[in-house]
C-alpha atoms as a PDB file:
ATOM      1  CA  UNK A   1      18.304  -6.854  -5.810  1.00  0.00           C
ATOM      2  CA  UNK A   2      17.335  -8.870  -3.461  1.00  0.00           C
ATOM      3  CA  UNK A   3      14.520  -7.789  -0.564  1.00  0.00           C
ATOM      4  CA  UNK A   4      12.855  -9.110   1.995  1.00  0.00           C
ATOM      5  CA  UNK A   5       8.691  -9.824   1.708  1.00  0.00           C
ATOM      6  CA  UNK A   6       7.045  -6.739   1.325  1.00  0.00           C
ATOM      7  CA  UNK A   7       5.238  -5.415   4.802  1.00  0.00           C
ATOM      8  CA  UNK A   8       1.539  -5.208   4.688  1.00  0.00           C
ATOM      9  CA  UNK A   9       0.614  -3.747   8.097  1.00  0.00           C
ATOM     10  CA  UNK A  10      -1.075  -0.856   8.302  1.00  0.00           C
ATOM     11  CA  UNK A  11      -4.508  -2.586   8.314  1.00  0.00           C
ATOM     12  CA  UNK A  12      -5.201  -0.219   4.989  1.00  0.00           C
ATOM     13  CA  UNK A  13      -4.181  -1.032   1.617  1.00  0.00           C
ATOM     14  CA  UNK A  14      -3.557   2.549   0.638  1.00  0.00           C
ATOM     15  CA  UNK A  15      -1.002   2.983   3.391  1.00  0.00           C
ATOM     16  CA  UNK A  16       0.361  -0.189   2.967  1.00  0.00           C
ATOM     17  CA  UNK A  17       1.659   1.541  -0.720  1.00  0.00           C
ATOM     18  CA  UNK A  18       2.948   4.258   0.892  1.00  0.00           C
ATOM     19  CA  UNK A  19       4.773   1.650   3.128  1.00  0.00           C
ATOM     20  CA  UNK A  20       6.822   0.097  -0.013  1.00  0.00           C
ATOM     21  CA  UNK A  21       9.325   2.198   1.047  1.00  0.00           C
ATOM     22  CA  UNK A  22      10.438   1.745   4.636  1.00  0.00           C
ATOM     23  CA  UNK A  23      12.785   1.553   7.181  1.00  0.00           C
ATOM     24  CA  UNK A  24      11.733  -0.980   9.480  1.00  0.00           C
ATOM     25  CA  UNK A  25      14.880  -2.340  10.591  1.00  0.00           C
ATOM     26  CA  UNK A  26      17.616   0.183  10.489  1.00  0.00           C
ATOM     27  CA  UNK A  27      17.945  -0.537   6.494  1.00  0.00           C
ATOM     28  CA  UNK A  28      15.999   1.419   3.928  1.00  0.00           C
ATOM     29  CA  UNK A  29      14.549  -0.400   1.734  1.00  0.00           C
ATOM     30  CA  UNK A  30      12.199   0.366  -1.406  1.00  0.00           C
ATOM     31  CA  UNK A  31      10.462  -2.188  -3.167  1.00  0.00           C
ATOM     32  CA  UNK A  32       9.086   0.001  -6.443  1.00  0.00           C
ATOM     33  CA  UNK A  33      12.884   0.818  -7.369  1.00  0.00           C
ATOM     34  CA  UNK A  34      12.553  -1.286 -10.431  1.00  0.00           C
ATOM     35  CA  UNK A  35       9.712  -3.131 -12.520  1.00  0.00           C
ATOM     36  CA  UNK A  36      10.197  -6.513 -11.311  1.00  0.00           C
ATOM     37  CA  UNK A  37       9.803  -5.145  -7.821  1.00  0.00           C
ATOM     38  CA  UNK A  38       6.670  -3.685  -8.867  1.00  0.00           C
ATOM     39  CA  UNK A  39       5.630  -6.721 -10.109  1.00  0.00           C
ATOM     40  CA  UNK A  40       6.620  -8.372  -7.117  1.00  0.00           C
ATOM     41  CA  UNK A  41       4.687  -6.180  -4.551  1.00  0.00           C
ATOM     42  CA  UNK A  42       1.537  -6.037  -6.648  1.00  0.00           C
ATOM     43  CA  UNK A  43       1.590 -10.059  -6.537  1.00  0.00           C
ATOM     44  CA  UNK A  44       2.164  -9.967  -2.849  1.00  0.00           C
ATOM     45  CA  UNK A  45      -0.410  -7.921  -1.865  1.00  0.00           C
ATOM     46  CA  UNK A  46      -2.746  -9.622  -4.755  1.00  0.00           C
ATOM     47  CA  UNK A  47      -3.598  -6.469  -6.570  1.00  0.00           C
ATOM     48  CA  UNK A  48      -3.595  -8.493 -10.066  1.00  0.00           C
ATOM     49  CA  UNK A  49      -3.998 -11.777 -11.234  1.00  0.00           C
ATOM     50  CA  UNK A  50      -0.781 -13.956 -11.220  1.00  0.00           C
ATOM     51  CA  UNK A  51      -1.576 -14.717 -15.151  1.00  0.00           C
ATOM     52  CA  UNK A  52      -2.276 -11.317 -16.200  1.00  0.00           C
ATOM     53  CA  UNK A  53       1.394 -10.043 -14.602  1.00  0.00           C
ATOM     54  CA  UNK A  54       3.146 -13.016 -16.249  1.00  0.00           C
ATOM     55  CA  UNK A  55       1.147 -12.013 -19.561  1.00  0.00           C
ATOM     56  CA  UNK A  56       2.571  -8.213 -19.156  1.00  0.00           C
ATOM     57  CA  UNK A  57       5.938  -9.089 -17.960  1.00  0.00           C
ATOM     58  CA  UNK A  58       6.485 -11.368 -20.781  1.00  0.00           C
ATOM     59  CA  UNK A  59       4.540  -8.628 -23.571  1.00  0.00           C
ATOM     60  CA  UNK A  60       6.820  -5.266 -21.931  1.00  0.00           C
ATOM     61  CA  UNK A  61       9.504  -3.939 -24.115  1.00  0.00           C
ATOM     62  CA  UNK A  62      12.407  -3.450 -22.047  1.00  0.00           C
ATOM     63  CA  UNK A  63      12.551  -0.785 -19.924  1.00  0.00           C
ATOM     64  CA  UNK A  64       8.739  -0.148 -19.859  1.00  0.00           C
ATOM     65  CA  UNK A  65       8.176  -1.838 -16.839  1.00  0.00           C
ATOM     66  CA  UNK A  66      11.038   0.079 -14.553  1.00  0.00           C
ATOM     67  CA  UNK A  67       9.435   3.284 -16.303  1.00  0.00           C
ATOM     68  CA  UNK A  68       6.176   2.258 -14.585  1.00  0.00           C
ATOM     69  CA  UNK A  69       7.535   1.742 -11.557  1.00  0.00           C
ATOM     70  CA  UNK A  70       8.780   5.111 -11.774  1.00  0.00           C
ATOM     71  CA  UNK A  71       5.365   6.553 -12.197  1.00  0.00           C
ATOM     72  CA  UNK A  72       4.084   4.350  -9.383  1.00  0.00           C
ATOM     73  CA  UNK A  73       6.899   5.760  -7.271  1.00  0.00           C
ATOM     74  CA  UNK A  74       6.113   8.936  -8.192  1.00  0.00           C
ATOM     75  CA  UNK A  75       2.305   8.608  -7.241  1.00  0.00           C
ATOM     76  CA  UNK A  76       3.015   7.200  -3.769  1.00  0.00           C
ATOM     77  CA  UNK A  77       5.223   9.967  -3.203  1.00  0.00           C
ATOM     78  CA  UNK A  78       2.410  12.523  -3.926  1.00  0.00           C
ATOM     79  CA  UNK A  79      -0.018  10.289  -2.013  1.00  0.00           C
ATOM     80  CA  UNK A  80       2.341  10.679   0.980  1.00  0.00           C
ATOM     81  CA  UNK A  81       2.419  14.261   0.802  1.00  0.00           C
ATOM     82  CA  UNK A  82      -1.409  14.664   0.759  1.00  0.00           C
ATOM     83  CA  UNK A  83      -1.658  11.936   3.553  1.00  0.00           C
ATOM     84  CA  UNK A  84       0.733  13.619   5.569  1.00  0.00           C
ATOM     85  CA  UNK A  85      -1.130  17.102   5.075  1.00  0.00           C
ATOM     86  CA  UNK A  86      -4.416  15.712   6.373  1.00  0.00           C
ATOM     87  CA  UNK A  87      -3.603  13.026   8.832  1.00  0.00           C
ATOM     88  CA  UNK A  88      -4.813  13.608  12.561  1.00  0.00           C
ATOM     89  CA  UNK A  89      -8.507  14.616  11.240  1.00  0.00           C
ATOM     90  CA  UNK A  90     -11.447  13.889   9.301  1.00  0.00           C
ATOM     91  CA  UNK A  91     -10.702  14.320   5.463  1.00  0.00           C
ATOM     92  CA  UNK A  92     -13.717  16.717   3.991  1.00  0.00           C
ATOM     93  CA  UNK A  93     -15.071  17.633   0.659  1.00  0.00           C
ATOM     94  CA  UNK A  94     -12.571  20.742   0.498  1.00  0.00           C
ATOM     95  CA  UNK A  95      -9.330  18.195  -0.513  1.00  0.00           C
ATOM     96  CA  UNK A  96     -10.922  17.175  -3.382  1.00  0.00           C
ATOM     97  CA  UNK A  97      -9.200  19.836  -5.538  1.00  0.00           C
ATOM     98  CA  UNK A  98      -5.835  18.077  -4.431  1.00  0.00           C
ATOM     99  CA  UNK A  99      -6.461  14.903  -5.691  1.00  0.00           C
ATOM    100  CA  UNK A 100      -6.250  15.344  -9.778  1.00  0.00           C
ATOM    101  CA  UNK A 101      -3.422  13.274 -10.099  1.00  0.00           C
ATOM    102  CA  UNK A 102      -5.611  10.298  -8.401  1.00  0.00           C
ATOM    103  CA  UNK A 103      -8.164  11.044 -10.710  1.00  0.00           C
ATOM    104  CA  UNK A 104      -5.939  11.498 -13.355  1.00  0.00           C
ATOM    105  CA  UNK A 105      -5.155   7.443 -13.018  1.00  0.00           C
ATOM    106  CA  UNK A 106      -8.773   6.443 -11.896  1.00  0.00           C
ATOM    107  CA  UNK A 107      -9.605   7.752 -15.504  1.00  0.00           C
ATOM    108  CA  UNK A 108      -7.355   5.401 -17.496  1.00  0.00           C
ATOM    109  CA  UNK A 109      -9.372   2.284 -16.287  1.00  0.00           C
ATOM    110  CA  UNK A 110     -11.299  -0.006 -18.631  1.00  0.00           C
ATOM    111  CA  UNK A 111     -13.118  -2.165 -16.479  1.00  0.00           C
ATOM    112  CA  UNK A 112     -16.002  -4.419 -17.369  1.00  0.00           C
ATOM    113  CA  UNK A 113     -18.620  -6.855 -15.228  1.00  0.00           C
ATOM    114  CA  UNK A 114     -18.162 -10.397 -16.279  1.00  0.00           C
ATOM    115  CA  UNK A 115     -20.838 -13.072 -15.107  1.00  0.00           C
ATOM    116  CA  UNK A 116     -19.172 -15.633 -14.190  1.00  0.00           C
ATOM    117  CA  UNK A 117     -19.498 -19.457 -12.589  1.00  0.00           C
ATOM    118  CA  UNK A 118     -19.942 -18.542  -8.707  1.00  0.00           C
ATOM    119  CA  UNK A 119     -18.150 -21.424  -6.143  1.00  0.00           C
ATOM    120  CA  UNK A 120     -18.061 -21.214  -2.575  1.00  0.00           C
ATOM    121  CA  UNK A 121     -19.825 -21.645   0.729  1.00  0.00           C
ATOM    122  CA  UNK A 122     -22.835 -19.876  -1.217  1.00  0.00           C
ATOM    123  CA  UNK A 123     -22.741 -22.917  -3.340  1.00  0.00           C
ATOM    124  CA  UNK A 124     -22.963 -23.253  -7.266  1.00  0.00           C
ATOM    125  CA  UNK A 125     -24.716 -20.682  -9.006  1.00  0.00           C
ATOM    126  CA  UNK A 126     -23.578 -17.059 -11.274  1.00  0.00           C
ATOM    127  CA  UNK A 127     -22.112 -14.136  -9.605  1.00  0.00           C
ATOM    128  CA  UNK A 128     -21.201 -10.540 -11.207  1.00  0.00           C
ATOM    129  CA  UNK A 129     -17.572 -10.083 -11.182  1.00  0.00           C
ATOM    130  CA  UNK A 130     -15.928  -6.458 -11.830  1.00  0.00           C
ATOM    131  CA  UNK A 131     -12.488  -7.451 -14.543  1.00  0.00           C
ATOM    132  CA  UNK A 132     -10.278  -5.485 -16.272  1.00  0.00           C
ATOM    133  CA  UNK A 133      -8.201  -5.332 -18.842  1.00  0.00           C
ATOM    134  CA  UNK A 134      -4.676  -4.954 -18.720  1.00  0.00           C
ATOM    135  CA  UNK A 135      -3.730  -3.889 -22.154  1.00  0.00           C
ATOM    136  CA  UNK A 136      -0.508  -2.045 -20.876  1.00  0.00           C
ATOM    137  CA  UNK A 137       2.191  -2.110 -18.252  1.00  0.00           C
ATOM    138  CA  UNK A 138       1.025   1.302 -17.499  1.00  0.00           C
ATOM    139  CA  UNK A 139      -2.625  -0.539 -16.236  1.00  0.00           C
ATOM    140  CA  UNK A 140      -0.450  -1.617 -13.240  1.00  0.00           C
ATOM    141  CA  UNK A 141      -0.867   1.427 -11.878  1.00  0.00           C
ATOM    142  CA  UNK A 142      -4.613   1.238 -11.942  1.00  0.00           C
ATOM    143  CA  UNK A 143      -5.274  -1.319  -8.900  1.00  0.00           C
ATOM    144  CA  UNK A 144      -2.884   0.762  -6.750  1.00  0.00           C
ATOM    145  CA  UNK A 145      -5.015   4.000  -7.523  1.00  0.00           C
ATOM    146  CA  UNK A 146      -8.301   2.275  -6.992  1.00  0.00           C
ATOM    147  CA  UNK A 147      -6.747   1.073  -3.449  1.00  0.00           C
ATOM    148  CA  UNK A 148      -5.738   4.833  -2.780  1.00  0.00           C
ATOM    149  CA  UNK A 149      -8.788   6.161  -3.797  1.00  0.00           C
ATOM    150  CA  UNK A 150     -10.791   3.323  -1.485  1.00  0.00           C
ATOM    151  CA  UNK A 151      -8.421   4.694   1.158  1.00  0.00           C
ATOM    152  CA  UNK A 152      -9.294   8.221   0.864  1.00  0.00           C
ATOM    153  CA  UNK A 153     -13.351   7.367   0.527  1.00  0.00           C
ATOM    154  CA  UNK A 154     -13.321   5.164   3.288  1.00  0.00           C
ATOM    155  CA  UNK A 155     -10.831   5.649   5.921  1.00  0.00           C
ATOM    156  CA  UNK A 156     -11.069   8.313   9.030  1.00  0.00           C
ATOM    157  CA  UNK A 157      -7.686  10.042   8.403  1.00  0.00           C
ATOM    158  CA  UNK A 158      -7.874  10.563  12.525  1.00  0.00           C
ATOM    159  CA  UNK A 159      -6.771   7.159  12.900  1.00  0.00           C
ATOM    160  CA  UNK A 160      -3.763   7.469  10.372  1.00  0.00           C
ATOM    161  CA  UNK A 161      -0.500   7.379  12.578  1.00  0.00           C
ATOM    162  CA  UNK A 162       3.138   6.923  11.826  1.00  0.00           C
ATOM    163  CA  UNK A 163       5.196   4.285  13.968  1.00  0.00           C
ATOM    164  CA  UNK A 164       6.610   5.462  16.793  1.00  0.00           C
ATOM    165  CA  UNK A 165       9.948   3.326  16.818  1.00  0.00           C
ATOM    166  CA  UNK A 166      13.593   4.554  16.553  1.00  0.00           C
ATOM    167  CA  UNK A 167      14.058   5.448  12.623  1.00  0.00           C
ATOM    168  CA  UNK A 168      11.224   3.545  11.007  1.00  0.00           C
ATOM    169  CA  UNK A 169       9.420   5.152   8.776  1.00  0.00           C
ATOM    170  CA  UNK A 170       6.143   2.941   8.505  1.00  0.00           C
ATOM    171  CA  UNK A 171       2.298   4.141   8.794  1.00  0.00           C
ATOM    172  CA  UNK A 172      -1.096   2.764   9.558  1.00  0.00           C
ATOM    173  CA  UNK A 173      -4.054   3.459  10.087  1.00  0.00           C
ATOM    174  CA  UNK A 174      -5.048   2.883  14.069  1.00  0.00           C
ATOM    175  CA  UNK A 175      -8.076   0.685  14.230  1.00  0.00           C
ATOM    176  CA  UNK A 176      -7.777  -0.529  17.500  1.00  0.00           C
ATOM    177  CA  UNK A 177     -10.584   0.029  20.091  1.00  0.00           C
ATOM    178  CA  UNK A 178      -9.022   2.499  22.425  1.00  0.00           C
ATOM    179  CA  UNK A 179      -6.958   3.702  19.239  1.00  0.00           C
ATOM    180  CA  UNK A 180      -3.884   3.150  21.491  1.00  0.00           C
ATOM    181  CA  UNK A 181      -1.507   1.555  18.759  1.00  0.00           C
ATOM    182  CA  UNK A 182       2.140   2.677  18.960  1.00  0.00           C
ATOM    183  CA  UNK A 183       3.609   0.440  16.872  1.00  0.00           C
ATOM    184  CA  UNK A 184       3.879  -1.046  13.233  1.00  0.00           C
ATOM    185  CA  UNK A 185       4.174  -4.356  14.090  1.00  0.00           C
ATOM    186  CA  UNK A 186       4.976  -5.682  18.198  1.00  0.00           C
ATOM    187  CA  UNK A 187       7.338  -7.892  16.538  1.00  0.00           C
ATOM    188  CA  UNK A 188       9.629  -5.463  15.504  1.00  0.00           C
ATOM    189  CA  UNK A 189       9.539  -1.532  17.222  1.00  0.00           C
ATOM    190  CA  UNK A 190       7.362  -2.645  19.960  1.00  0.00           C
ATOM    191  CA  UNK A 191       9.987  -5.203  21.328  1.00  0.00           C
ATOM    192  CA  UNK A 192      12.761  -2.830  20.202  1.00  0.00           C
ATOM    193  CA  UNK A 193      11.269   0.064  22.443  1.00  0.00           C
ATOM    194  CA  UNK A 194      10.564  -3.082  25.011  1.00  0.00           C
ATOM    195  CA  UNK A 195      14.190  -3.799  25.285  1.00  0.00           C
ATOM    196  CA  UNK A 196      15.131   0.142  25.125  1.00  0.00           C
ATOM    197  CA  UNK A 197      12.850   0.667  28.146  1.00  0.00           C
ATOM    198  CA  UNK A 198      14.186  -2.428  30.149  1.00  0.00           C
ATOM    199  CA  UNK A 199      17.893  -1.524  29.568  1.00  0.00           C
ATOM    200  CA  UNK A 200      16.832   1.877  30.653  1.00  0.00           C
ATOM    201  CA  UNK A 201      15.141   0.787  34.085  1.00  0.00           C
ATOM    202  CA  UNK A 202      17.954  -1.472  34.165  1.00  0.00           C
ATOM    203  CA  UNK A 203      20.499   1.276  34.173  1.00  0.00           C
ATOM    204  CA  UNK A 204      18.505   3.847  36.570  1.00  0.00           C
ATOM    205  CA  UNK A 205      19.087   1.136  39.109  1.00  0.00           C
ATOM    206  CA  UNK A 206      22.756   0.761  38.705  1.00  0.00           C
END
């Protein structure tokens, strides 16, 4: 199938999952429904390594990765039901009873600190860097839960909003300073309701 580049605009990674299934334009459009869009959206939004998803796409039996994709599919779906649920105000300590299937996936990890050469504007040197090992298609699904679970830790869920254009079906998190954001992107529902509003005035003049 072929699908446009995935979206990544809700200024939160976590929503930005929950986002790989939209309807920004009028057209639905999913980009888990199989394991080479999985694949795809985890490169985009550089959850893993480019080598270490070539390694696993090229080690999968067939079938295993669209079965992951499934369980990804099925975690955002969850995820959107517990965002939904709390969105509009602080989360608290109480929710964490609701979140044992993030946990659940959290657990799976096997991650390990690597020192490693350190390049950059800090110049040479040795910095601590926090790898993992992706012995399984199934440790796909571990970046996306450690994204979700950086959501929920981090993020006010009194900023989360959903977009208010015609049909679309995207969410952010509203980081502006008067937290006055309508839209998922101007380009796209804020010109649409832009154009709505001008044909409207245009019309109450007529």
């Amino acid at each position: 199938m072929d699908r446009p580049p995935a979206m990544f605009i809700a200024d939160s990674l976590g929503l930005d999952f929950l986002n790989s299934v939209a309807t920004p334009v009028d057209t639905p459009v999913d980009w888990l429904d199989d394991g080479e869009g999985l694949v795809d959206w985890l490169a985009q939004a550089k959850l893993v390594p480019a080598d270490e998803l070539g390694a696993l796409k090229a080690r999968a039996m067939p079938g295993e990765l669209d079965k992951v994709a499934g369980q990804a599919r099925a975690l955002r779906e969850w995820f959107r039901g517990f965002v939904q649920a709390h969105a509009g105000r602080p989360l608290t300590a109480k929710a964490l009873h609701e979140l044992g299937p993030l946990n659940d996936v959290l657990e799976r990890d096997e991650a390990f600190s690597q020192i490693v050469p350190r390049n950059g504007e800090q110049g040479d040197g040795l910095a601590l860097l926090r790898m993992r090992r992706w012995r399984s298609p199934e440790s796909l699904l571990l970046p996306i839960g450690e994204a979700l679970a950086k959501f929920v830790c981090e993020e006010d869920f009194s900023d989360v909003k959903a977009c208010e254009g015609h049909n679309c079906t995207m969410l952010f998190a509203d980081h502006t300073r008067r937290r006055a954001r309508r839209w998922c992107t101007m380009a796209i529902c804020g010109n649409r309701a832009k154009q709505a509003a001008h044909r409207s005035r245009l019309k109450s003049r007529q």
